[in-house]
Protein backbone atom coordinates (compact mmCIF):
# COMPACT_ATOMS: atom_id res chain seq x y z
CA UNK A 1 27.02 5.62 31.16
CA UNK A 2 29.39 5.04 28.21
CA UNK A 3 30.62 8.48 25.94
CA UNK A 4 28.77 6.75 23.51
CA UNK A 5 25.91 6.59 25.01
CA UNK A 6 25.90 10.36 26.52
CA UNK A 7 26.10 11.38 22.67
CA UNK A 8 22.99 9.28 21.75
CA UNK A 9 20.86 10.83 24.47
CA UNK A 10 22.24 14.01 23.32
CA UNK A 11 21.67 13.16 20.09
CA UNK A 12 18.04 12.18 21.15
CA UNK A 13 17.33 14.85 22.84
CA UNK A 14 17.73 17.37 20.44
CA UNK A 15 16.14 15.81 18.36
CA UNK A 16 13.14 15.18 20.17
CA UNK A 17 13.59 19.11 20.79
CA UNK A 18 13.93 20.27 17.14
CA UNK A 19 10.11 17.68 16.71
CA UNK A 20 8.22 20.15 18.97
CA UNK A 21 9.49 23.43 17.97
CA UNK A 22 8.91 22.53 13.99
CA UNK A 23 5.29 23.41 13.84
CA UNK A 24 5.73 26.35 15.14
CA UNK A 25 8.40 27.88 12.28
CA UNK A 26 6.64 29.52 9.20
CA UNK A 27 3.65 31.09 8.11
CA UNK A 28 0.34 30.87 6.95
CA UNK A 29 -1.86 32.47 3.69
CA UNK A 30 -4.92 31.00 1.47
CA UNK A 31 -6.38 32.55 -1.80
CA UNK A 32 -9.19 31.58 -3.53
CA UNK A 33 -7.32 29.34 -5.95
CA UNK A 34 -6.12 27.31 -3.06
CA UNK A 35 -9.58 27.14 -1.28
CA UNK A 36 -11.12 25.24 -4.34
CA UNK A 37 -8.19 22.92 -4.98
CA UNK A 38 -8.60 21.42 -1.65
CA UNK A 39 -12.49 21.13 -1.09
CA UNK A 40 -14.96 19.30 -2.82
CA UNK A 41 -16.52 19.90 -5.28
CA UNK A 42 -19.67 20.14 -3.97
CA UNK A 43 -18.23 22.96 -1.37
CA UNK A 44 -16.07 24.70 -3.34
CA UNK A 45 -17.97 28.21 -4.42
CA UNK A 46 -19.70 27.95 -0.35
CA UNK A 47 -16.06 27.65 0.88
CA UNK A 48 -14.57 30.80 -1.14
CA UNK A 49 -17.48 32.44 -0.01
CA UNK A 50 -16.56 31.73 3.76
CA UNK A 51 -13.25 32.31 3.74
CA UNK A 52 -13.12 35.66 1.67
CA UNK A 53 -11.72 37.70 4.82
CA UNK A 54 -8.46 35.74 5.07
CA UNK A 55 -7.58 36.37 0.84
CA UNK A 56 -4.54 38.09 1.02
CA UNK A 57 -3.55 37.74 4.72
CA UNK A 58 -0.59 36.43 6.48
CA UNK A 59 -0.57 34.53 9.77
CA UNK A 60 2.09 34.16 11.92
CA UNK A 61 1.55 31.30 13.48
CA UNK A 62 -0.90 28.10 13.00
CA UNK A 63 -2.48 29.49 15.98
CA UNK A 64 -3.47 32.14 14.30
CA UNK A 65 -4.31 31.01 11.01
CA UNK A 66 -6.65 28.22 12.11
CA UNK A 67 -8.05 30.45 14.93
CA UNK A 68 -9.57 33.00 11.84
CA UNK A 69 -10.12 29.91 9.83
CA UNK A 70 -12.40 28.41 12.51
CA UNK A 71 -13.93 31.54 13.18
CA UNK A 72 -15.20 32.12 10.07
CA UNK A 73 -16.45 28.49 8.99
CA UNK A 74 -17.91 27.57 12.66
CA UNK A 75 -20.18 31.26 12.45
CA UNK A 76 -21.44 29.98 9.10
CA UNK A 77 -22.38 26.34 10.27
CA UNK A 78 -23.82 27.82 13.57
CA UNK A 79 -25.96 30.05 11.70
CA UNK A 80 -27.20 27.12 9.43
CA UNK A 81 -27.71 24.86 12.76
CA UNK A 82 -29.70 27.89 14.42
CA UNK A 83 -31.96 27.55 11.87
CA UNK A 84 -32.17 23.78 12.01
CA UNK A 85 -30.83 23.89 7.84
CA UNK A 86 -28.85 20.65 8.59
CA UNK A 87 -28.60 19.55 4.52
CA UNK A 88 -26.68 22.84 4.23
CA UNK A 89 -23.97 22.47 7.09
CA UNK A 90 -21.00 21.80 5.71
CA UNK A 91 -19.93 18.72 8.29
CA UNK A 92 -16.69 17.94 6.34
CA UNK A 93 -13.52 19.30 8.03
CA UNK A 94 -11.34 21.51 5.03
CA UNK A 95 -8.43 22.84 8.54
CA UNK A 96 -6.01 20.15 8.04
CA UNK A 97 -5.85 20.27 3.76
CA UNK A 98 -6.04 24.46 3.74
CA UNK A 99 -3.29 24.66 6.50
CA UNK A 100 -1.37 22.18 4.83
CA UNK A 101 -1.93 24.47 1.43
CA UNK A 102 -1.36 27.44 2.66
CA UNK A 103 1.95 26.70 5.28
CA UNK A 104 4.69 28.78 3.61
CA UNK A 105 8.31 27.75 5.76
CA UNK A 106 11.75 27.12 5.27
CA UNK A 107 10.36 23.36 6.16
CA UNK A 108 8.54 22.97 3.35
CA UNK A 109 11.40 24.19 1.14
CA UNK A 110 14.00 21.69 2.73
CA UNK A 111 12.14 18.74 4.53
CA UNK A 112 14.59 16.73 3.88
CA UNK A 113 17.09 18.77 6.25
CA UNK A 114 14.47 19.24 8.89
CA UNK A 115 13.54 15.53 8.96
CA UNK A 116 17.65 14.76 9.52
CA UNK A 117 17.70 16.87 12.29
CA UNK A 118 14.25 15.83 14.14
CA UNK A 119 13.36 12.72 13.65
CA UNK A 120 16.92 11.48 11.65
CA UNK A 121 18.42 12.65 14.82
CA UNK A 122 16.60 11.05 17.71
CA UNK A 123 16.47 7.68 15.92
CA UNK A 124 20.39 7.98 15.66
CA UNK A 125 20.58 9.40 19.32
CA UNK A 126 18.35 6.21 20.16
CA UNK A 127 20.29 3.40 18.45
CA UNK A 128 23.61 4.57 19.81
CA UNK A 129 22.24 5.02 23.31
CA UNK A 130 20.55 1.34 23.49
CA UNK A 131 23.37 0.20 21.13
CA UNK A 132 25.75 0.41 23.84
CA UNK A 133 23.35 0.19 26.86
CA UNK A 134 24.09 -3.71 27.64
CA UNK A 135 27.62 -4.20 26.38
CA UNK A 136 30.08 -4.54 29.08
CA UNK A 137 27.08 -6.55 31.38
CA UNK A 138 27.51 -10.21 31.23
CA UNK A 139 24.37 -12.23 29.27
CA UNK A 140 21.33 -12.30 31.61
CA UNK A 141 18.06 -10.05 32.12
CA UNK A 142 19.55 -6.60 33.90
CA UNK A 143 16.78 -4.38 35.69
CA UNK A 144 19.32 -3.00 38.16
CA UNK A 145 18.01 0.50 39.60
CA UNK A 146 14.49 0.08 37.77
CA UNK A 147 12.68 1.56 40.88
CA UNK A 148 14.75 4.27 41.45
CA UNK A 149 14.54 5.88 38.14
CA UNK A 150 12.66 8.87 37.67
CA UNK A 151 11.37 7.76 33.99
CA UNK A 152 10.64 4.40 34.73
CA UNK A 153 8.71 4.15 38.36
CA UNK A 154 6.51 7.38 37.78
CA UNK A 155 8.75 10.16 38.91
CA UNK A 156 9.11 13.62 37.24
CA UNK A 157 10.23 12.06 33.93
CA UNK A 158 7.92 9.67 33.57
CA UNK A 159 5.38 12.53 33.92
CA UNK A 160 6.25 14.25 31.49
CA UNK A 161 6.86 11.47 29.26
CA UNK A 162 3.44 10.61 29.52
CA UNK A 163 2.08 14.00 29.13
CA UNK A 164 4.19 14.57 26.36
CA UNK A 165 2.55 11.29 24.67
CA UNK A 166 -1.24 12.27 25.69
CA UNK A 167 -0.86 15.73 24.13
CA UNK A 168 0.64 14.39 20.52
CA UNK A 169 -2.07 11.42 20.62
CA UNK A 170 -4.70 14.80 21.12
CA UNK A 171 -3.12 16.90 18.19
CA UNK A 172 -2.40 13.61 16.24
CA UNK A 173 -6.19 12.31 16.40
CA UNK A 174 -8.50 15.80 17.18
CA UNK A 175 -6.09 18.70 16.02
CA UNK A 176 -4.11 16.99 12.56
CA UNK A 177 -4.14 20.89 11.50
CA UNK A 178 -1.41 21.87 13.91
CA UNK A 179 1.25 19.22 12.87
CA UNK A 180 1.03 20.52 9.23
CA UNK A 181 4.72 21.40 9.64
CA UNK A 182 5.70 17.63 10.61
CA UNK A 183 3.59 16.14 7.70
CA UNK A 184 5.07 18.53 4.75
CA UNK A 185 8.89 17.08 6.49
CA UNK A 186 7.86 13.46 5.93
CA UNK A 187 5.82 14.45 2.45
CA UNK A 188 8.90 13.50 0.00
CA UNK A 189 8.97 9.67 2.32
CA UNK A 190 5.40 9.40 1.50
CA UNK A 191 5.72 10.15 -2.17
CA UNK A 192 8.28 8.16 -2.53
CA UNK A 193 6.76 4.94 -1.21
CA UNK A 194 3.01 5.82 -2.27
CA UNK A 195 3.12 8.65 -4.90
CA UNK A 196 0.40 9.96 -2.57
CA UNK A 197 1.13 13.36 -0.45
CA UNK A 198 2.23 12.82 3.42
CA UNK A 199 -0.98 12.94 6.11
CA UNK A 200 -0.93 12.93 9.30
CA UNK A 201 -1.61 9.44 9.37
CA UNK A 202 1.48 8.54 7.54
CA UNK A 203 3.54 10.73 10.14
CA UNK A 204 2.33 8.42 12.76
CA UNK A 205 2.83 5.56 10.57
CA UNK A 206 6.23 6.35 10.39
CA UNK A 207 7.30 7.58 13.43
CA UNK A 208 5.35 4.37 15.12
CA UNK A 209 8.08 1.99 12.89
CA UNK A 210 11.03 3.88 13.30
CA UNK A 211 10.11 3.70 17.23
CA UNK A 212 9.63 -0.04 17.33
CA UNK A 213 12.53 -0.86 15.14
CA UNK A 214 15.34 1.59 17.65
CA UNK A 215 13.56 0.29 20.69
CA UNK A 216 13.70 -3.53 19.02
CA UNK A 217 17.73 -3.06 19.18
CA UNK A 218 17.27 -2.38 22.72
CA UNK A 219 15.29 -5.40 23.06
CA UNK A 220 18.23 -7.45 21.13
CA UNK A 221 20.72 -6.04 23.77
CA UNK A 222 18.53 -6.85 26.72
CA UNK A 223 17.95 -10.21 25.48
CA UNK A 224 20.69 -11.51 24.36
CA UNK A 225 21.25 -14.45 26.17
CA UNK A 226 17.35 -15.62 25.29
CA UNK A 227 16.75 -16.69 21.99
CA UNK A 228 13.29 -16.49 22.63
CA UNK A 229 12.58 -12.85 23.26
CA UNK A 230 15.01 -12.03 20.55
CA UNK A 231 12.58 -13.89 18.16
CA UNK A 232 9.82 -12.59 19.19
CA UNK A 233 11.02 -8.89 18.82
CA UNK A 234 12.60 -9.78 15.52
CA UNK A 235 8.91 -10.78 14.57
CA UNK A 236 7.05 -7.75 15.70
CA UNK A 237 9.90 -5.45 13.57
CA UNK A 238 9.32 -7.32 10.70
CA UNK A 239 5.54 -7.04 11.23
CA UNK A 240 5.02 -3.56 11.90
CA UNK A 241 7.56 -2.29 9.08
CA UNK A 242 6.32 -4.83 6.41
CA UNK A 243 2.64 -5.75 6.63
CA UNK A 244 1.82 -2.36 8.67
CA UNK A 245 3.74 0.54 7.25
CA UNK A 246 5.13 -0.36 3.50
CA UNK A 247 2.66 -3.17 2.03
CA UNK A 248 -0.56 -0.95 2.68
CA UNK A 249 1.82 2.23 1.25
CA UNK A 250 2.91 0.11 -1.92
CA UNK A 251 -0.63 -1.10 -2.64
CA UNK A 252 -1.86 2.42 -3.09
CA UNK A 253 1.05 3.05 -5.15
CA UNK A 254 -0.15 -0.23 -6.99
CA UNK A 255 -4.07 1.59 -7.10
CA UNK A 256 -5.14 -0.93 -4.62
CA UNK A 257 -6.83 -0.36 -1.74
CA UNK A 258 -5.07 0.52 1.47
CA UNK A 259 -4.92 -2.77 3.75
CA UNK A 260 -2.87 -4.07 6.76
CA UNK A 261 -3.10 -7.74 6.09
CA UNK A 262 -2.24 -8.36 9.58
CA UNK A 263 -5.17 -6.49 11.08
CA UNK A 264 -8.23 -8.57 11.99
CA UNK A 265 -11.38 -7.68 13.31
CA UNK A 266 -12.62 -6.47 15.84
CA UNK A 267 -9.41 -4.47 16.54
CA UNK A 268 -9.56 -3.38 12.68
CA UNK A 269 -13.43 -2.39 14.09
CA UNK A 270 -14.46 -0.62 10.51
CA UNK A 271 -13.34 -3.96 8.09
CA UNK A 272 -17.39 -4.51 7.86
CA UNK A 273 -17.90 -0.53 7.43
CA UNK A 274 -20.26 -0.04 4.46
CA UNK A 275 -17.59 1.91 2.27
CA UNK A 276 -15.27 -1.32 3.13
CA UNK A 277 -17.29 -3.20 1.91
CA UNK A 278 -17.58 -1.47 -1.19
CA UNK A 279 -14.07 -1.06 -1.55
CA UNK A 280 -13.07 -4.42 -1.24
CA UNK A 281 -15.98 -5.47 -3.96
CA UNK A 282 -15.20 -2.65 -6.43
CA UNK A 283 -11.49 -3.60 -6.44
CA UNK A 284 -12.08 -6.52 -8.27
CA UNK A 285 -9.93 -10.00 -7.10
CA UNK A 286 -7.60 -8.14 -5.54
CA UNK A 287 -10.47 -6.26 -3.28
CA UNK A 288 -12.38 -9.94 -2.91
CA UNK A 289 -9.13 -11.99 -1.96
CA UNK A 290 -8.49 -8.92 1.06
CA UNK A 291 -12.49 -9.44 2.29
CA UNK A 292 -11.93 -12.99 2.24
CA UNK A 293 -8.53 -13.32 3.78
CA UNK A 294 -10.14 -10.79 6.83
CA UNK A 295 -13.09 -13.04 7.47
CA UNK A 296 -10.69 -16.56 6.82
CA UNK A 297 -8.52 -14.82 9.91
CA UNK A 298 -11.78 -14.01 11.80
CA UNK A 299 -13.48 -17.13 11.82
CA UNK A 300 -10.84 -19.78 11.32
CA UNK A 301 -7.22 -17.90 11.74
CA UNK A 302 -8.01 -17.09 15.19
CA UNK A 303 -9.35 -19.81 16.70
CA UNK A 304 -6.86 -22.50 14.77
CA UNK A 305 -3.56 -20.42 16.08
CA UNK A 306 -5.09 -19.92 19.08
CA UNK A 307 -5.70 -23.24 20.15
CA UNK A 308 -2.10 -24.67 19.14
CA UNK A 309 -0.19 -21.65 20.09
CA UNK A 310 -2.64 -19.28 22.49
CA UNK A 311 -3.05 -15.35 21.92
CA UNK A 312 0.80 -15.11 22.03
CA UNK A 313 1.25 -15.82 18.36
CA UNK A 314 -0.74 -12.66 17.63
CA UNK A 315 -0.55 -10.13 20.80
CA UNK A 316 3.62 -10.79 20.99
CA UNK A 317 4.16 -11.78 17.53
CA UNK A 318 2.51 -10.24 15.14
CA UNK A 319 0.37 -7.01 16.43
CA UNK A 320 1.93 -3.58 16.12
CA UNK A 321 -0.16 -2.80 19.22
CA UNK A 322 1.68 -5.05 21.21
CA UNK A 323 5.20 -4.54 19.22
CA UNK A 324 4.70 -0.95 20.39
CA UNK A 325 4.17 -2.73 24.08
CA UNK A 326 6.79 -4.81 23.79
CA UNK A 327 9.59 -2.14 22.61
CA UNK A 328 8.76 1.37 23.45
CA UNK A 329 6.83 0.37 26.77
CA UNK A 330 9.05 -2.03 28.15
CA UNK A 331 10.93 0.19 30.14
CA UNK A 332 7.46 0.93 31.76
CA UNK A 333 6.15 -3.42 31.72
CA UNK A 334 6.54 -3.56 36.04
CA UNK A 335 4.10 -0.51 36.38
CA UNK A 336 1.34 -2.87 35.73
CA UNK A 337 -1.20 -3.40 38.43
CA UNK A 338 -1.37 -6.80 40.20
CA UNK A 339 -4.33 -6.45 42.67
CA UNK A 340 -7.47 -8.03 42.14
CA UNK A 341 -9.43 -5.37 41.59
CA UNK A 342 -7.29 -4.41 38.81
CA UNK A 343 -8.31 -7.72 37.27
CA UNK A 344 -11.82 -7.59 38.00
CA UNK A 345 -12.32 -3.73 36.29
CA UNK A 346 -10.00 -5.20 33.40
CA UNK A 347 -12.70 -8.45 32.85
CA UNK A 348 -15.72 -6.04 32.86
CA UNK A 349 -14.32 -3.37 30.82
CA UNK A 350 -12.40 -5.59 28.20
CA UNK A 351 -15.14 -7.98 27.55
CA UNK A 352 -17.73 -4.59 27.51
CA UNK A 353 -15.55 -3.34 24.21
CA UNK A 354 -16.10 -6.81 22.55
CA UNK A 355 -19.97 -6.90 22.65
CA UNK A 356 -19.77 -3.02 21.66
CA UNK A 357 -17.81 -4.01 18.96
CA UNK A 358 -20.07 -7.05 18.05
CA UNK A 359 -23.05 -5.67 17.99
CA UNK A 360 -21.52 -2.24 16.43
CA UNK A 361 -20.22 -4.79 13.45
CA UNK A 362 -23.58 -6.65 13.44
CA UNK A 363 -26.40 -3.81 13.07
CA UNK A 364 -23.78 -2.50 10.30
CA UNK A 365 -23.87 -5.60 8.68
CA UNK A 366 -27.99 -5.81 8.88
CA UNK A 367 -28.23 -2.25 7.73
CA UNK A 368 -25.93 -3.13 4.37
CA UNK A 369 -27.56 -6.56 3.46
CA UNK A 370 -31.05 -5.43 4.04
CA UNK A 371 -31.15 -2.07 2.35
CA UNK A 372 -32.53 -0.20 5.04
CA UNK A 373 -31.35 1.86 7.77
CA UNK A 374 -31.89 -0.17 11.20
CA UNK A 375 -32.17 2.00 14.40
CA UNK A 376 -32.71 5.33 11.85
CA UNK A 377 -29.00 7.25 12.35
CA UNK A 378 -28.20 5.32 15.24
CA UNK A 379 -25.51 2.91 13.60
CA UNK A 380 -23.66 6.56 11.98
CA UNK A 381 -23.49 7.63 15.92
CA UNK A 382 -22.37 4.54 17.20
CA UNK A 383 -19.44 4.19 14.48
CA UNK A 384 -18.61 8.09 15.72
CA UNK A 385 -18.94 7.08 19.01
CA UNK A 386 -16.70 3.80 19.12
CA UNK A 387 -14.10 5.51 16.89
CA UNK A 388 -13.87 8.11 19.30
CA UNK A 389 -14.00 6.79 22.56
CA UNK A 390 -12.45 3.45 21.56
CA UNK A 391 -10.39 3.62 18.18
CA UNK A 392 -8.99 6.67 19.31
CA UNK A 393 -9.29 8.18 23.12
CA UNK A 394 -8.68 4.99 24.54
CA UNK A 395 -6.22 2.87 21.99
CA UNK A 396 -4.65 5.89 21.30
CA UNK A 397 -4.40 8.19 24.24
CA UNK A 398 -4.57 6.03 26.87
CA UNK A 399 -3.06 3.24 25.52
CA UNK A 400 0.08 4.40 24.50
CA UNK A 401 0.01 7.90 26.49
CA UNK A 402 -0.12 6.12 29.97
CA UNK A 403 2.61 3.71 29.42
CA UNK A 404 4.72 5.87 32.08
CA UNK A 405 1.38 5.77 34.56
CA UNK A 406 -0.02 2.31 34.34
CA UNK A 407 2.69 -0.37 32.03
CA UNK A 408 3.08 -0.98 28.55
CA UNK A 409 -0.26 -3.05 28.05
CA UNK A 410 -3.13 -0.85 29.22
CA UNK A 411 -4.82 -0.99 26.04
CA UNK A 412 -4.25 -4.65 26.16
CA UNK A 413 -5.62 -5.54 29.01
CA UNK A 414 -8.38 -3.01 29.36
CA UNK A 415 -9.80 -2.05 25.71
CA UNK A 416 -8.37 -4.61 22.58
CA UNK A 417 -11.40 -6.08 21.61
CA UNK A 418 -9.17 -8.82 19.54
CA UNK A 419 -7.12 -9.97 22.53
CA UNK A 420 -10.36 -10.53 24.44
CA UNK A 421 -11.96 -12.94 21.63
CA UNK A 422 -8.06 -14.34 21.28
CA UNK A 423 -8.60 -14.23 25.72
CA UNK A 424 -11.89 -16.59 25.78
CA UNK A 425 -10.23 -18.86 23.05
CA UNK A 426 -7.11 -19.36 24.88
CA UNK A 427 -9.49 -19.70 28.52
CA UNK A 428 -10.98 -22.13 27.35
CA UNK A 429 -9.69 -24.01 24.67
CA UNK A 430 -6.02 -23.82 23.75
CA UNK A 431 -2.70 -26.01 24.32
CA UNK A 432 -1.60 -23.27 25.43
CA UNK A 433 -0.17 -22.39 29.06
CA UNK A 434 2.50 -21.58 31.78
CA UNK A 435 3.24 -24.56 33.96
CA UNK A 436 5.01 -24.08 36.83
CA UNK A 437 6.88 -26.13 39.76
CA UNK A 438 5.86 -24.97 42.83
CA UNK A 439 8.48 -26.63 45.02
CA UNK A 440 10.91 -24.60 43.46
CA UNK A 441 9.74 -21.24 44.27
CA UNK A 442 11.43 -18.96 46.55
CA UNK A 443 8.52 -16.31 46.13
CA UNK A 444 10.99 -13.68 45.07
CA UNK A 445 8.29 -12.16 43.07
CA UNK A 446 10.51 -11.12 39.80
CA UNK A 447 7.81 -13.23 37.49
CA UNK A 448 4.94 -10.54 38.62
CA UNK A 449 6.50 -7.74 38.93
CA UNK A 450 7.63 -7.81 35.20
CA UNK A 451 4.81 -9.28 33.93
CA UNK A 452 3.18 -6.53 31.45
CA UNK A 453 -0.44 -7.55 31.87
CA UNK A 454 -1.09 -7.67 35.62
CA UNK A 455 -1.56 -11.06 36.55
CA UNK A 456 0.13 -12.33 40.21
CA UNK A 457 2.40 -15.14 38.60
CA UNK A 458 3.62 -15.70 42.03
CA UNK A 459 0.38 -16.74 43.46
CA UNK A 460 0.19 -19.57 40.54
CA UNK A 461 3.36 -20.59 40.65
CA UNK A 462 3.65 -21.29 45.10
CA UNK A 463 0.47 -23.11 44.55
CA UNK A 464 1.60 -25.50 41.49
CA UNK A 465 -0.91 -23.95 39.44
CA UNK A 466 -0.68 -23.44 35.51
CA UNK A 467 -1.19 -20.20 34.12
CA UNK A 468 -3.86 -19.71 31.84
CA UNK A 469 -5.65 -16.39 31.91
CA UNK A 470 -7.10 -15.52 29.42
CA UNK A 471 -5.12 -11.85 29.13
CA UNK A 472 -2.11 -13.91 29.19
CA UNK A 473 0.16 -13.19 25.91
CA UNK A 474 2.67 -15.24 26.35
CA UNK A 475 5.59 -13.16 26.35
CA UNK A 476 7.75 -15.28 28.28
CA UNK A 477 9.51 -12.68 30.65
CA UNK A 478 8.24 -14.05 33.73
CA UNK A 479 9.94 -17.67 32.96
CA UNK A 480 12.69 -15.22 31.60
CA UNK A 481 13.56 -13.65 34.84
CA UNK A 482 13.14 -16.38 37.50
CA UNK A 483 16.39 -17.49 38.86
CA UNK A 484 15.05 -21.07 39.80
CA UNK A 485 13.45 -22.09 36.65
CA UNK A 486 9.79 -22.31 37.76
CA UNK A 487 7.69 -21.28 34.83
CA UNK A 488 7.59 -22.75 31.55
CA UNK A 489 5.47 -21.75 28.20
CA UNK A 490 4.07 -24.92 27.30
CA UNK A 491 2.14 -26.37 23.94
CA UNK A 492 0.60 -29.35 25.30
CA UNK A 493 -2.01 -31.48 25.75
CA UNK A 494 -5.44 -30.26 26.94
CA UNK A 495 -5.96 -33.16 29.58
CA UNK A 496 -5.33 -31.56 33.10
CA UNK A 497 -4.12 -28.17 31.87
CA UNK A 498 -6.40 -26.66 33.91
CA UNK A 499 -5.58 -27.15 37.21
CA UNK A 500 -7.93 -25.87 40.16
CA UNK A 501 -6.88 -27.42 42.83
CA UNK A 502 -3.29 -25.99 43.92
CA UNK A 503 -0.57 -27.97 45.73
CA UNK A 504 0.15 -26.10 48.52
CA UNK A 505 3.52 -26.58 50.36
CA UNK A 506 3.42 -24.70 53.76
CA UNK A 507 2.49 -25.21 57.54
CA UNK A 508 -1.03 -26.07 57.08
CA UNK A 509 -0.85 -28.00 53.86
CA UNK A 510 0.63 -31.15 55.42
CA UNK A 511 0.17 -32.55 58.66
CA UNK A 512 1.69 -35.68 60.07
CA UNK A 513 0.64 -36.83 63.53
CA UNK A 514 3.65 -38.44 65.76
């Protein structure tokens, strides 16, 4: 390791450190003028009501602020449930915007400095350290010592890597309140690009972009002698900090709605929501040309792309799911399990998510265009349902949080309803696929142990088989990192692409009798 280099991780490192002991530095108060400028209207004399008591006091800690806080407005919902007086529960959730009010810190005064030496720092710390990572190695894929490092084959590191990830995917999605420190050090960003106040959303936003873009550079450094991979993580850069983080920022500095052009359904599972739909329509052409792009990518983007290029040209192109894959997790891609039964609980349980999604999206859309309320309050449960379990426990902290456990692509292969309608296109009818020459294999087994989304490319390619599963995303590292030249990605005719019958070359394959 270069001096360079021990500075970045340094760098990093401290960085990284300064990020978790933030929301813990400064102190907490509310008054009644502050209760009713951040609840509704409809709330506001209930809420200053409520949260008399805490007029006039001083917390600590967030702890301790939002443990009175909750105190207080969970005895008066109780109460209300007890006595079954549900159109008097107040279900909205006032923690996040009253902690965020009331946070008094040196942070708040000087987020600028406190961004510079958190988040400043450890993208700094990164780009030096990957920077320099590759430079005195001659051009060619390097995974030297892979399996004996700590962070990358699930030793203490990559432990608490991935702990470290599950618990800010928690906070991030269930507890926003106790990051108020992080989201008043990114607020002037936010303003900035939106006009609007940082959330906690934007945080991630942010943080998720600066990731993919320092990780990227270690991509362009790994890479470098494949002008393949180095276009492909050029794309998902440009993707994620363009069409993900500043177009849906500058629209709602523009007044227009909030929209990720890039994000089609059913991984963007609420685009048919009610209040979508509303938005889109009340937003005049603007609102109508974003409804109409999102179904145009639905029902013709998809299937058109898909069958010239397969689900690469989204899932290692364009989606920031898979740039975060593809960057951040690659360190983590030959975790990935190749056994059978990994593929067999990944077909029931990817495929599952799609009909939930489907028929989540279609008794939405009955309940809008009919005027009445199919299943009673069934559809509001299942949209709390699939957010939770789907749009956030699983894409969230499983899919990102147990990168270090299970690869870079478990939310990819187990729970993206998109790549498994991009999956049955590309099955079944795409130009798409891997060939492979099966009399040049030497079965050294680099194509599946680096392939991100499970699949045994050895056991295609020592039978002469194509590849063309359908959780195949074409990222090319398996025809990357063989040293004989066996696979290639392919955009070719459909006759004989798929092949079922292997050519096997071995004792029992050929016999001649003397």
């Amino acid at each position: 390791m270069s001096i360079i280099q021990k500075i970045g991780l340094g760098m990093f490192l401290i960085g990284l450190t300064a990020f978790i002991i933030i929301p813990f530095i400064g102190k907490y108060g509310i008054s009644e003028e502050l209760v009713l400028a951040n609840t509704k209207d409809i709330h506001q004399e209930k809420m200053a009501e409520i949260l008399a008591p805490m007029y006039g006091q001083e917390y600590g800690s967030n702890f301790a602020f939002l443990s009175v806080f909750s105190e207080n407005f969970n005895s008066y919902n109780d109460e209300l449930k007890s006595q079954q007086l549900w159109d008097q529960v107040i279900w909205d959730d006032y923690s996040f915007a009253l902690a965020k009010a009331g946070f008094q810190s040196p942070v708040r005064d000087n987020p600028w400095l406190f961004f510079m030496l958190s988040i400043g720092l450890a993208v700094l710390g990164g780009f030096l350290y990957n920077f320099r990572k590759h430079e005195d190695e001659p051009a060619g894929i390097k995974n030297n010592g892979i399996f004996h490092s700590s962070l990358k084959n699930r030793g203490i590191l990559g432990m608490l890597t991935g702990t470290f990830l599950i618990v800010f995917y928690i906070v991030l999605y269930w507890f926003p309140a106790y990051m108020v420190a992080l989201v008043w050090m990114v607020n002037p960003i936010s303003e900035l690009i939106s006009g609007n106040p940082a959330s906690q959303w934007f945080l991630y936003g942010l943080i998720y972009t600066l990731a993919i873009i320092v990780m990227g550079i270690r991509m362009f450094r790994k890479y470098r002698g494949n002008k393949y991979q180095q276009l492909r993580t050029a794309s998902v850069m440009f993707f994620q900090t363009a069409f993900a983080f500043l177009i849906p920022e500058i629209l709602v500095l523009l007044n227009q709605p909030y929209f990720d052009f890039k994000n089609i359904w059913p991984l963007d599972y609420d685009f048919f929501y009610d209040y979508q739909i509303s938005t889109f329509l009340s937003n005049g052409s603007v609102g109508m040309f974003m409804l109409v792009w999102g179904i145009l990518l639905i029902v013709v983007g998809v299937p058109v792309f898909t069958y010239f290029f397969g689900k690469r040209w989204y899932c290692s192109w364009v989606c920031g799911c898979g740039g975060l894959a593809e960057t951040v997790g690659d360190p983590f891609r030959q975790l990935s399990d190749k056994s059978v039964k990994a593929w067999k609980y990944e077909r029931w349980i990817i495929h599952s998510v799609l009909v939930l999604a489907v028929l989540m999206t279609g008794v939405t859309l009955i309940n809008y265009f009919s005027g009445f309320s199919l299943l009673g309050n069934v559809t509001n449960q299942l949209h709390s349902f699939y957010g939770f379990a789907i749009g956030s426990a699983f894409a969230g902290v499983v899919g990102t949080g147990f990168y270090p456990f299970m690869g870079n692509r478990v939310w990819c292969r187990f729970g993206c309803p998109l790549a498994a309608y991009l999956g049955i296109v590309q099955r079944f009818k795409s130009r798409f696929r891997i060939t492979t020459n099966g009399g040049q294999c030497i079965s050294c087994g680099n194509c599946s142990t680096y392939c991100e989304m499970g699949i045994d490319v050895r056991w295609y390619a020592q039978r002469g088989q194509n590849i063309v599963r359908s959780s195949c995303v074409g990222c090319g590292v398996c025809s990357a990192v063989c040293p004989r030249g066996v696979l290639k990605l392919e955009n070719g005719s459909e006759e004989n692409r798929i092949n079922e019958l292997p050519i096997i070359i071995g004792n029992d394959s050929i016999k001649i009798n003397m």
